[in-house]
N, C-alpha and C. Protein backbone atom coordinates (compact mmCIF):
# COMPACT_ATOMS: atom_id res chain seq x y z
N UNK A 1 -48.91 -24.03 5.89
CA UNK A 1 -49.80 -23.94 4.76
C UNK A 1 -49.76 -25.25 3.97
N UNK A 2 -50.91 -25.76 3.56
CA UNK A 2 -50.72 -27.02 2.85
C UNK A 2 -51.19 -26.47 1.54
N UNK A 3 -50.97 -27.31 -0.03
CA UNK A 3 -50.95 -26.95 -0.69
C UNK A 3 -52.21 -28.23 -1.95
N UNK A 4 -52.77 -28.12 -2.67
CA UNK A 4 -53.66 -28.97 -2.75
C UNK A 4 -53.35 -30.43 -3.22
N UNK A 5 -53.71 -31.38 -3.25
CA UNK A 5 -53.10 -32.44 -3.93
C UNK A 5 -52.50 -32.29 -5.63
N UNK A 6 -53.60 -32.09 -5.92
CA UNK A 6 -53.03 -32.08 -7.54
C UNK A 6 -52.36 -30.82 -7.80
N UNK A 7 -52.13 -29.94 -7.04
CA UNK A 7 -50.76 -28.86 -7.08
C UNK A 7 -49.58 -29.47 -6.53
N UNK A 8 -49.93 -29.91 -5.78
CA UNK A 8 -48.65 -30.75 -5.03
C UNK A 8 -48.10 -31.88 -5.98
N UNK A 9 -49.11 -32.56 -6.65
CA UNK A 9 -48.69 -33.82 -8.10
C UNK A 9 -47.64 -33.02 -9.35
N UNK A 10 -48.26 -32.04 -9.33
CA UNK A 10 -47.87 -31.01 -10.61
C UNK A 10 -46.74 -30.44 -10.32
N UNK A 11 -46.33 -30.44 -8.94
CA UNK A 11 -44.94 -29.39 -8.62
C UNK A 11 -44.18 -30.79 -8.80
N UNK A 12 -44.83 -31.77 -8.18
CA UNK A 12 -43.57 -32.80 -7.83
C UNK A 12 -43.05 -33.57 -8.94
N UNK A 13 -44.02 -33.13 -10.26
CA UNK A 13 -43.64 -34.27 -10.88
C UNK A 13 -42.36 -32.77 -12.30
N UNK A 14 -43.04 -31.54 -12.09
CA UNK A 14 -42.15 -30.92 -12.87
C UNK A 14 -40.76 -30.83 -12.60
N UNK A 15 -40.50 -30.48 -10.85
CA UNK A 15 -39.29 -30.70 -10.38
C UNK A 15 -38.55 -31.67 -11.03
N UNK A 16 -39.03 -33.20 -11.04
CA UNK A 16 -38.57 -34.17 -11.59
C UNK A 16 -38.14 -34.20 -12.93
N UNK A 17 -38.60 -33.34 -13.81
CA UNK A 17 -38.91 -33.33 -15.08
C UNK A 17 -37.74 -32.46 -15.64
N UNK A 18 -37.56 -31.09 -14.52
CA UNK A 18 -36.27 -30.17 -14.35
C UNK A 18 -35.14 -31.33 -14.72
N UNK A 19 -35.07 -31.71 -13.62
CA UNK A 19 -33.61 -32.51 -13.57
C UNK A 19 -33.76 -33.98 -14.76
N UNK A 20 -34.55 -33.55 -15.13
CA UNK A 20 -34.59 -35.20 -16.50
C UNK A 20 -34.67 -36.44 -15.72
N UNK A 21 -35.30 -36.67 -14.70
CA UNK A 21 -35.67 -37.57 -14.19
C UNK A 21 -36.63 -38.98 -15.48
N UNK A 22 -36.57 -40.27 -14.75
CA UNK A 22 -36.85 -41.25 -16.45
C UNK A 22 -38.03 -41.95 -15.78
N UNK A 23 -38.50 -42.43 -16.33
CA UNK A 23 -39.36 -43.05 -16.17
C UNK A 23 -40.60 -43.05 -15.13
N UNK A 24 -40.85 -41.22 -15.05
CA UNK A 24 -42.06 -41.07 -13.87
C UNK A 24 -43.03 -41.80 -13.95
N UNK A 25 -43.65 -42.51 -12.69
CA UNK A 25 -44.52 -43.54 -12.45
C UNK A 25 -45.46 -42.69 -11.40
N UNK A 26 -46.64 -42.15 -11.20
CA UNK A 26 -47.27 -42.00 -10.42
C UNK A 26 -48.78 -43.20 -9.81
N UNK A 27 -48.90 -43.16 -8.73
CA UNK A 27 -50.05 -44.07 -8.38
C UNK A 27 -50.84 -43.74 -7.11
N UNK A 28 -52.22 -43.91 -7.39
CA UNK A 28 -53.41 -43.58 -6.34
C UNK A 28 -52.93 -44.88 -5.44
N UNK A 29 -52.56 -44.25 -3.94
CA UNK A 29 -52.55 -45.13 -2.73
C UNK A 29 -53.89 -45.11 -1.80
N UNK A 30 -54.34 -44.03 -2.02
CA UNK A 30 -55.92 -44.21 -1.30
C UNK A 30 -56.26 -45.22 -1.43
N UNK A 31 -56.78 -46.70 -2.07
CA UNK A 31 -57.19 -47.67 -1.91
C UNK A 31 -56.87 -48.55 -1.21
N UNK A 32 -55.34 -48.21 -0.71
CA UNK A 32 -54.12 -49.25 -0.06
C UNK A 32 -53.90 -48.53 1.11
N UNK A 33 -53.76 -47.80 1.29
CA UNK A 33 -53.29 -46.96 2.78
C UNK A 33 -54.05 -45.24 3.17
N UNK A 34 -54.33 -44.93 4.76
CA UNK A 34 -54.65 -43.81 4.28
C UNK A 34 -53.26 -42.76 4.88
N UNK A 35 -52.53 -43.35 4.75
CA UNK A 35 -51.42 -42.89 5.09
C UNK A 35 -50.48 -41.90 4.52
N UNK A 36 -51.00 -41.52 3.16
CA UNK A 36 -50.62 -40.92 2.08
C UNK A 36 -51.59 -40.81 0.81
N UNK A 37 -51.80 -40.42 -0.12
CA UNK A 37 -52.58 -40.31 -1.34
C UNK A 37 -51.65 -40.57 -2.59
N UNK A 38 -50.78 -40.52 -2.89
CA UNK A 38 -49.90 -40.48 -3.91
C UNK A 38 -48.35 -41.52 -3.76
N UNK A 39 -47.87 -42.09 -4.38
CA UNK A 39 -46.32 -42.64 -4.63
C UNK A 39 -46.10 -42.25 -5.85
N UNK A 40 -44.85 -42.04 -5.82
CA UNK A 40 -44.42 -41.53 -7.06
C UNK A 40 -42.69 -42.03 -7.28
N UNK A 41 -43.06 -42.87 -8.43
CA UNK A 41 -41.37 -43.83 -8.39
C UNK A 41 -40.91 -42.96 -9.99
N UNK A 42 -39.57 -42.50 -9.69
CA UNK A 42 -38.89 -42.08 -10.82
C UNK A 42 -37.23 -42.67 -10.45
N UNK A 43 -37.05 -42.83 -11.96
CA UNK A 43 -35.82 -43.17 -11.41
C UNK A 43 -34.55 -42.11 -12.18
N UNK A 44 -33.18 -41.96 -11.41
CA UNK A 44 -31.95 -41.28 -12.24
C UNK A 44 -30.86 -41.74 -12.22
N UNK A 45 -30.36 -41.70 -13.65
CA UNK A 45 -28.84 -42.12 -13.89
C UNK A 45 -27.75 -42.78 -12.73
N UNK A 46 -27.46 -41.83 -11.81
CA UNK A 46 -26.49 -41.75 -11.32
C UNK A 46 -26.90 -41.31 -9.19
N UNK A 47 -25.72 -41.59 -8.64
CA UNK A 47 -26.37 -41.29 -7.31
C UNK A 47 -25.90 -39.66 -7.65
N UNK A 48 -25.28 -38.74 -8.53
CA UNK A 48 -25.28 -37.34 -8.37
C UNK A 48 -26.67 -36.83 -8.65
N UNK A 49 -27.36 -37.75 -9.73
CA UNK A 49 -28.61 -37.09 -10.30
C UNK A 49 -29.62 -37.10 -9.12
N UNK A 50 -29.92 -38.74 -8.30
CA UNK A 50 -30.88 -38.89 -7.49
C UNK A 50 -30.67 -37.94 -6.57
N UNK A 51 -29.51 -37.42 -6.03
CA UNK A 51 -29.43 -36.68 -5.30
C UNK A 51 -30.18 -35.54 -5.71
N UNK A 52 -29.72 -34.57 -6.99
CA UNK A 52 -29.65 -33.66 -7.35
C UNK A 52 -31.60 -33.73 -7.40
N UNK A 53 -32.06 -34.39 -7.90
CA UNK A 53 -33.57 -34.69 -8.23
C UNK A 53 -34.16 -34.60 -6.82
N UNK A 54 -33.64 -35.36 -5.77
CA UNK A 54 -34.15 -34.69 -4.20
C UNK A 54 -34.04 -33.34 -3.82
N UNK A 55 -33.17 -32.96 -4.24
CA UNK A 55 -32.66 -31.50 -3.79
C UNK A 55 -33.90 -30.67 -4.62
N UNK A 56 -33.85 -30.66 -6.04
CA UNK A 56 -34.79 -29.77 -6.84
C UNK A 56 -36.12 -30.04 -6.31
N UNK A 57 -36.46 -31.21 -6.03
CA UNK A 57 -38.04 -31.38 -5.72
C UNK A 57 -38.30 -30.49 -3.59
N UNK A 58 -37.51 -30.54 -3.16
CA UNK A 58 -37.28 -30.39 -1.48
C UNK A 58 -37.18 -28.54 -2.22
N UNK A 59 -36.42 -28.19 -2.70
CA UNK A 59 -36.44 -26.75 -2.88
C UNK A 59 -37.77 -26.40 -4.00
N UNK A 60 -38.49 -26.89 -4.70
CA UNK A 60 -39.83 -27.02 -5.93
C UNK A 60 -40.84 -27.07 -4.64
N UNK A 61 -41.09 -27.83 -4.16
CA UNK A 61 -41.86 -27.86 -2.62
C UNK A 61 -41.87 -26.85 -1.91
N UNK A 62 -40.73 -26.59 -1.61
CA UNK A 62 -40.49 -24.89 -0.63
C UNK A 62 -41.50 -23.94 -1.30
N UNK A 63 -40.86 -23.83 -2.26
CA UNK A 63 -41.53 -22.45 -3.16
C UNK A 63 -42.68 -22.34 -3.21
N UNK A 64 -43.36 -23.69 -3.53
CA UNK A 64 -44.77 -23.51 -3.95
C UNK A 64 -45.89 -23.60 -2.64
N UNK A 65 -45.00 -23.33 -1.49
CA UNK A 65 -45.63 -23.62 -0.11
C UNK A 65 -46.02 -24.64 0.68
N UNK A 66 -45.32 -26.03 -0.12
CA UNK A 66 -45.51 -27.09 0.72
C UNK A 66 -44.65 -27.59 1.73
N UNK A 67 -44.15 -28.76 2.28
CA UNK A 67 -44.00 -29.14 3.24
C UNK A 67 -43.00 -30.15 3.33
N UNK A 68 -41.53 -30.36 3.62
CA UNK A 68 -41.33 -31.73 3.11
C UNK A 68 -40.27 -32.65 4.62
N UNK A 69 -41.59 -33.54 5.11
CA UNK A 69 -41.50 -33.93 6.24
C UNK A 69 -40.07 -34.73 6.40
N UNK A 70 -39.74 -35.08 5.27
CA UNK A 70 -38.17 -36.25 5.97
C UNK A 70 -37.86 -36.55 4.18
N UNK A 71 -36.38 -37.02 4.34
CA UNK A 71 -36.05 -37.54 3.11
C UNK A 71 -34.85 -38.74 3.69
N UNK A 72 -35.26 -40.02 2.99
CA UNK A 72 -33.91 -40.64 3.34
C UNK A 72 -33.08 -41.20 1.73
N UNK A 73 -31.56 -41.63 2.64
CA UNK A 73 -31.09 -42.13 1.40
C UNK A 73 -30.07 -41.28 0.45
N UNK A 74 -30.02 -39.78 1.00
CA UNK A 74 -29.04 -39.20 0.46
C UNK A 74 -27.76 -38.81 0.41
N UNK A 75 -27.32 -39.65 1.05
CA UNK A 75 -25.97 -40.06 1.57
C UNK A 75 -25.55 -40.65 -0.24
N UNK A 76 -26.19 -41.95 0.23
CA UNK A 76 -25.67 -43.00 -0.67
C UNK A 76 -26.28 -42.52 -2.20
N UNK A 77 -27.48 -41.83 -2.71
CA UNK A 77 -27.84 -41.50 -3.60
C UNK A 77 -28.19 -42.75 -4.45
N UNK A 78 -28.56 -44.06 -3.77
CA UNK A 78 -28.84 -45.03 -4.53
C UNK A 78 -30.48 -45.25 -4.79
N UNK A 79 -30.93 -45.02 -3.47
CA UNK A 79 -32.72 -44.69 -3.39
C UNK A 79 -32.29 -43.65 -2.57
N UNK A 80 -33.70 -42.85 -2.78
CA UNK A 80 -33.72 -41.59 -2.25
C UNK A 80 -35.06 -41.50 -2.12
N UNK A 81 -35.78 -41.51 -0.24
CA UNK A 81 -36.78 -41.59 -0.28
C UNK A 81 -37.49 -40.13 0.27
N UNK A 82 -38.95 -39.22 -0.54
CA UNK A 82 -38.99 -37.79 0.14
C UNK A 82 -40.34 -38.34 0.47
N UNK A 83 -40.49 -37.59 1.60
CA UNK A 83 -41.67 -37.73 2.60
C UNK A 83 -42.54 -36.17 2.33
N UNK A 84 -43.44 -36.06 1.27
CA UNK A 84 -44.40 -34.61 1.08
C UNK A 84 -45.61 -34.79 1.95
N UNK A 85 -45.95 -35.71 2.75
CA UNK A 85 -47.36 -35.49 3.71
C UNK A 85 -48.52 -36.80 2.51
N UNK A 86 -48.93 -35.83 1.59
CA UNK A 86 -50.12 -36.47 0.93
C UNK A 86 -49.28 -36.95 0.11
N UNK A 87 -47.64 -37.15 -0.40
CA UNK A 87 -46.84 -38.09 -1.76
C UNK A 87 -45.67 -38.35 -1.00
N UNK A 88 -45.52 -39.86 -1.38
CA UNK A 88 -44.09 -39.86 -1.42
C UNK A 88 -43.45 -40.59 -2.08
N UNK A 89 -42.51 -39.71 -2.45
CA UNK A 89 -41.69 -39.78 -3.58
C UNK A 89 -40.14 -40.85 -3.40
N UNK A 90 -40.01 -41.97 -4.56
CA UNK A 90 -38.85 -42.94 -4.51
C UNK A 90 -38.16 -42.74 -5.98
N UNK A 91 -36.89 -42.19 -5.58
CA UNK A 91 -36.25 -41.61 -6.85
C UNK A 91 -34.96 -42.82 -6.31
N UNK A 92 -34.78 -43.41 -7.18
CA UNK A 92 -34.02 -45.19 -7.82
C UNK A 92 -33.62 -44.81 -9.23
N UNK A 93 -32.06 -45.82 -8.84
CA UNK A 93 -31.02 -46.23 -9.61
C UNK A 93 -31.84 -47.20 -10.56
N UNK A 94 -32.05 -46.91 -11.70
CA UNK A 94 -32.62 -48.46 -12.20
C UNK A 94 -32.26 -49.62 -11.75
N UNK A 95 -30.98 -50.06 -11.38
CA UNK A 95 -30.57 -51.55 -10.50
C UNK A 95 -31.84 -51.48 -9.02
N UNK A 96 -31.52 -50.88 -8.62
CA UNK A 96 -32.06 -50.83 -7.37
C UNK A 96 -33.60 -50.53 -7.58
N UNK A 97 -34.60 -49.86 -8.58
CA UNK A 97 -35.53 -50.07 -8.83
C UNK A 97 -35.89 -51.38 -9.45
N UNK A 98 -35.02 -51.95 -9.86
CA UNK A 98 -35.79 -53.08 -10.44
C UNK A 98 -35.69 -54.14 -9.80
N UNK A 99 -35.04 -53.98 -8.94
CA UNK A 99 -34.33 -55.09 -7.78
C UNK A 99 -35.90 -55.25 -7.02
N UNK A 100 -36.08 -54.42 -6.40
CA UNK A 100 -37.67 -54.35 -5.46
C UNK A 100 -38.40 -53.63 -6.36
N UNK A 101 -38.94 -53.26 -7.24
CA UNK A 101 -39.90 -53.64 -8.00
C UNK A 101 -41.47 -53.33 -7.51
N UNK A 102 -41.19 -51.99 -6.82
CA UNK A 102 -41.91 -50.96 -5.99
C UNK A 102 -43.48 -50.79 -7.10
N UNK A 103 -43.11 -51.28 -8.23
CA UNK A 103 -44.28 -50.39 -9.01
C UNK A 103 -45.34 -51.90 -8.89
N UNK A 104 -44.77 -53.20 -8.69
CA UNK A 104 -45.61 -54.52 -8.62
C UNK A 104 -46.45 -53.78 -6.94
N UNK A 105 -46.53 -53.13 -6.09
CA UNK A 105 -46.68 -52.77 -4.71
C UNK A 105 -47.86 -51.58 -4.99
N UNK A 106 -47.60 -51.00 -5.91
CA UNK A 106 -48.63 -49.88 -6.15
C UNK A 106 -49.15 -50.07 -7.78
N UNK A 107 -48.93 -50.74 -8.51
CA UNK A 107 -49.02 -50.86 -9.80
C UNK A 107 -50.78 -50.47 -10.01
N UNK A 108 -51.54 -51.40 -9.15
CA UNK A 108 -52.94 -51.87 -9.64
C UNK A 108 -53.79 -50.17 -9.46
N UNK A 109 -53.44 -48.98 -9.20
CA UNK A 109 -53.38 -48.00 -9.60
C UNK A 109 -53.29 -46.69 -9.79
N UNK A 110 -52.57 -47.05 -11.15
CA UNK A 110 -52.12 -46.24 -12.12
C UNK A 110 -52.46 -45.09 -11.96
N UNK A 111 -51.97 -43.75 -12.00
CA UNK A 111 -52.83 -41.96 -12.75
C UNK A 111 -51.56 -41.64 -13.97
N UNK A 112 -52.39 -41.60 -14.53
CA UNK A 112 -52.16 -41.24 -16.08
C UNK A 112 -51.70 -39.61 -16.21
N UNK A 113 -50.73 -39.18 -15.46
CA UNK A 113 -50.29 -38.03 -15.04
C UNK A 113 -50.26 -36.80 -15.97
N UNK A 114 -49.84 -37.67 -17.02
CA UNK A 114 -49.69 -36.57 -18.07
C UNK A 114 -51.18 -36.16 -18.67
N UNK A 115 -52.09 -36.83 -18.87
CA UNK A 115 -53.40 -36.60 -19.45
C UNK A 115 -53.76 -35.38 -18.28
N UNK A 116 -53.66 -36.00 -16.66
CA UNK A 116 -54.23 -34.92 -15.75
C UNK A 116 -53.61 -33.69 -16.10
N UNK A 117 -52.28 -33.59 -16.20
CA UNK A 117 -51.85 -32.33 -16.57
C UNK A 117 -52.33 -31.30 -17.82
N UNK A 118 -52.36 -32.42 -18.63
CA UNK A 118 -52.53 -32.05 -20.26
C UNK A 118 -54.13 -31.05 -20.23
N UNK A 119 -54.43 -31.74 -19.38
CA UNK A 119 -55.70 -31.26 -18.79
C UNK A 119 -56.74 -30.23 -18.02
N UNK A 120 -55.42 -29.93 -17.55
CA UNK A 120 -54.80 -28.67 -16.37
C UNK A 120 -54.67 -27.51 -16.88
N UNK A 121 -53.70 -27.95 -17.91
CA UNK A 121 -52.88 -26.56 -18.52
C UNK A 121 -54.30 -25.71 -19.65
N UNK A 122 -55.06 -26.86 -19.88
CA UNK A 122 -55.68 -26.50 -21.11
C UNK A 122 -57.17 -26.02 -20.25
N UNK A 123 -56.91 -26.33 -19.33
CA UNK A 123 -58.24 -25.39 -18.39
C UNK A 123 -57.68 -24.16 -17.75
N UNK A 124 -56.48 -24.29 -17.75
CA UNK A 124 -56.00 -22.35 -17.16
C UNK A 124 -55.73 -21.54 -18.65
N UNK A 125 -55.54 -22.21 -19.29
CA UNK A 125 -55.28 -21.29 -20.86
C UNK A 125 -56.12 -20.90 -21.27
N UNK A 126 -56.25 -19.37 -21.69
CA UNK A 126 -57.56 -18.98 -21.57
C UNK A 126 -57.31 -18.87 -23.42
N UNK A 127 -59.15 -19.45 -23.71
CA UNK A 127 -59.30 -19.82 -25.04
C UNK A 127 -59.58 -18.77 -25.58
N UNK A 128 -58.86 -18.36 -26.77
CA UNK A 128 -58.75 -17.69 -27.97
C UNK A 128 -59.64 -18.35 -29.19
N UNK A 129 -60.37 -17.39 -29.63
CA UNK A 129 -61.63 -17.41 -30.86
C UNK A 129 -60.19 -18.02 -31.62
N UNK A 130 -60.80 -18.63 -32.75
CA UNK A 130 -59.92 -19.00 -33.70
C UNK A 130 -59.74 -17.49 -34.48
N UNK A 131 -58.68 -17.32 -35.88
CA UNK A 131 -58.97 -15.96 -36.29
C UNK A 131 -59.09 -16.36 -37.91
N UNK A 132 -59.66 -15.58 -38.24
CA UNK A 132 -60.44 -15.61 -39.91
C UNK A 132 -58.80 -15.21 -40.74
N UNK A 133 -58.36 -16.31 -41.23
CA UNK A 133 -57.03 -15.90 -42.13
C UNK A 133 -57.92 -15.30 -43.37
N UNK A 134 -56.99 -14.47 -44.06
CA UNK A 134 -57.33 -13.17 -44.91
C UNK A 134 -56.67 -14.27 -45.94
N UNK A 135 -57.81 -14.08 -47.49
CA UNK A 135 -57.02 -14.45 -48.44
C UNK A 135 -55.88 -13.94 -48.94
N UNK A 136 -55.30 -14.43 -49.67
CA UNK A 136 -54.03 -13.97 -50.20
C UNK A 136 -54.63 -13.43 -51.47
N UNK A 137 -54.28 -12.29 -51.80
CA UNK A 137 -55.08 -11.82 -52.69
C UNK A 137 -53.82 -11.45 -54.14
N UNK A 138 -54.27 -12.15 -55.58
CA UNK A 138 -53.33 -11.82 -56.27
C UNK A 138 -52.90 -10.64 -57.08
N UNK A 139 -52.85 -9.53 -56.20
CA UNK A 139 -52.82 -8.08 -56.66
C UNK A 139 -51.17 -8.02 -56.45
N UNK A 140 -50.71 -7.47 -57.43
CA UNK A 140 -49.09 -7.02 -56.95
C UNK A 140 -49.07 -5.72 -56.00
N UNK A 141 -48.13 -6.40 -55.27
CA UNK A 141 -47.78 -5.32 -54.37
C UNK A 141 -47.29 -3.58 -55.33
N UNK A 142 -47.55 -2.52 -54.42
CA UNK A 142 -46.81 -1.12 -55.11
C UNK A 142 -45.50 -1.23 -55.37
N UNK A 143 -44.59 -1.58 -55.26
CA UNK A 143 -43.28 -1.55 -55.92
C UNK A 143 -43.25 -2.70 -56.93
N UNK A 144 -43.91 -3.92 -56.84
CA UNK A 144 -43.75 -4.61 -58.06
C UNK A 144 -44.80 -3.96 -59.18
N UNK A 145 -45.22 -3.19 -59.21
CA UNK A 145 -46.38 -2.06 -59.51
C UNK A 145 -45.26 -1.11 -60.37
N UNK A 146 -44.64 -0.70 -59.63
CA UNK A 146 -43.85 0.50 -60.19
C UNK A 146 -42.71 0.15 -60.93
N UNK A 147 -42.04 -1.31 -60.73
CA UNK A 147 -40.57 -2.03 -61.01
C UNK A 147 -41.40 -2.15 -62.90
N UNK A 148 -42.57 -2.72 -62.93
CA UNK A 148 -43.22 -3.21 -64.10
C UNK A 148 -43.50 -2.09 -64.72
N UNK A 149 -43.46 -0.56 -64.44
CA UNK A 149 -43.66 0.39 -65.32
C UNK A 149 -42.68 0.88 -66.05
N UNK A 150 -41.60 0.85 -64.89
CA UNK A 150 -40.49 1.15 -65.59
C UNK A 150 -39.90 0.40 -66.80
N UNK A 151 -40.27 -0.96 -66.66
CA UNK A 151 -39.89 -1.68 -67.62
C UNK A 151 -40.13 -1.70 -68.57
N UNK A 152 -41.52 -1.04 -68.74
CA UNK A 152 -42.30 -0.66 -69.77
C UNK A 152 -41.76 0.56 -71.12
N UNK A 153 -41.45 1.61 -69.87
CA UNK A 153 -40.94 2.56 -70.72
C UNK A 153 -39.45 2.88 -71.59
């Protein structure tokens, strides 16, 4: 079963998001290769995290019915490369991301991931009428009603 592109963008990039992954970078490769549609460079802390960030996205994939053809690099947890068919994903040590400098390779373009999403969510949310707030009306309530009679007498 394949799963659509921009479901497949949306799983891969929340997985990432699970594990606090930094600095998600997504980019349209259709112009450059047709070998794939998507790269997606994030990078984590530590080789436990990159690991851990392969693992969540390879099991985030499972679930949602996609596919995940090969992963390298998880040994060392320094790059960690996942092979999804239409994305693939390079989860880097900041040293080692900045060393090769993967985003100068796909930079020229950009998807503005979060707008697509922002975008997403607000087309499955189903819209609610605004609702008519009720004045506040300055009548005392019945017990401050009754507290004031007594006082009276």
């Amino acid at each position: 079963m394949t799963i659509a592109l921009a479901t497949l963008q949306n799983v891969v990039i929340d997985a990432l998001e699970d594990i606090k992954g930094q600095n998600i970078l997504v980019f349209d490769a259709q112009p450059l290769t047709s070998m794939f549609d998507r790269v997606v460079i994030v990078s984590g802390t530590s080789n436990r995290q990159t690991r851990a960030l392969a693992k969540n996205l390879h099991d985030k994939v499972k679930q949602a019915g996609g596919q995940v053809y090969g992963a390298e690099g998880e040994e060392t947890g320094e790059w960690v490369l996942v092979d999804l068919g239409d994305i693939i994903v390079h989860i880097m040590q900041p040293s080692i991301r900045e060393y090769y400098r993967l985003e100068e390779i796909w930079g020229k373009h950009p998807i503005d991931w979060q707008a697509e999403q922002k975008a997403a969510n607000e087309k499955a949310a189903p819209r609610r009428k605004p609702t008519a707030k009720k004045p506040i009306s300055a009548k005392k309530s019945p017990a401050k009603k009754s507290a004031a009679k007594k006082s009276k007498k």
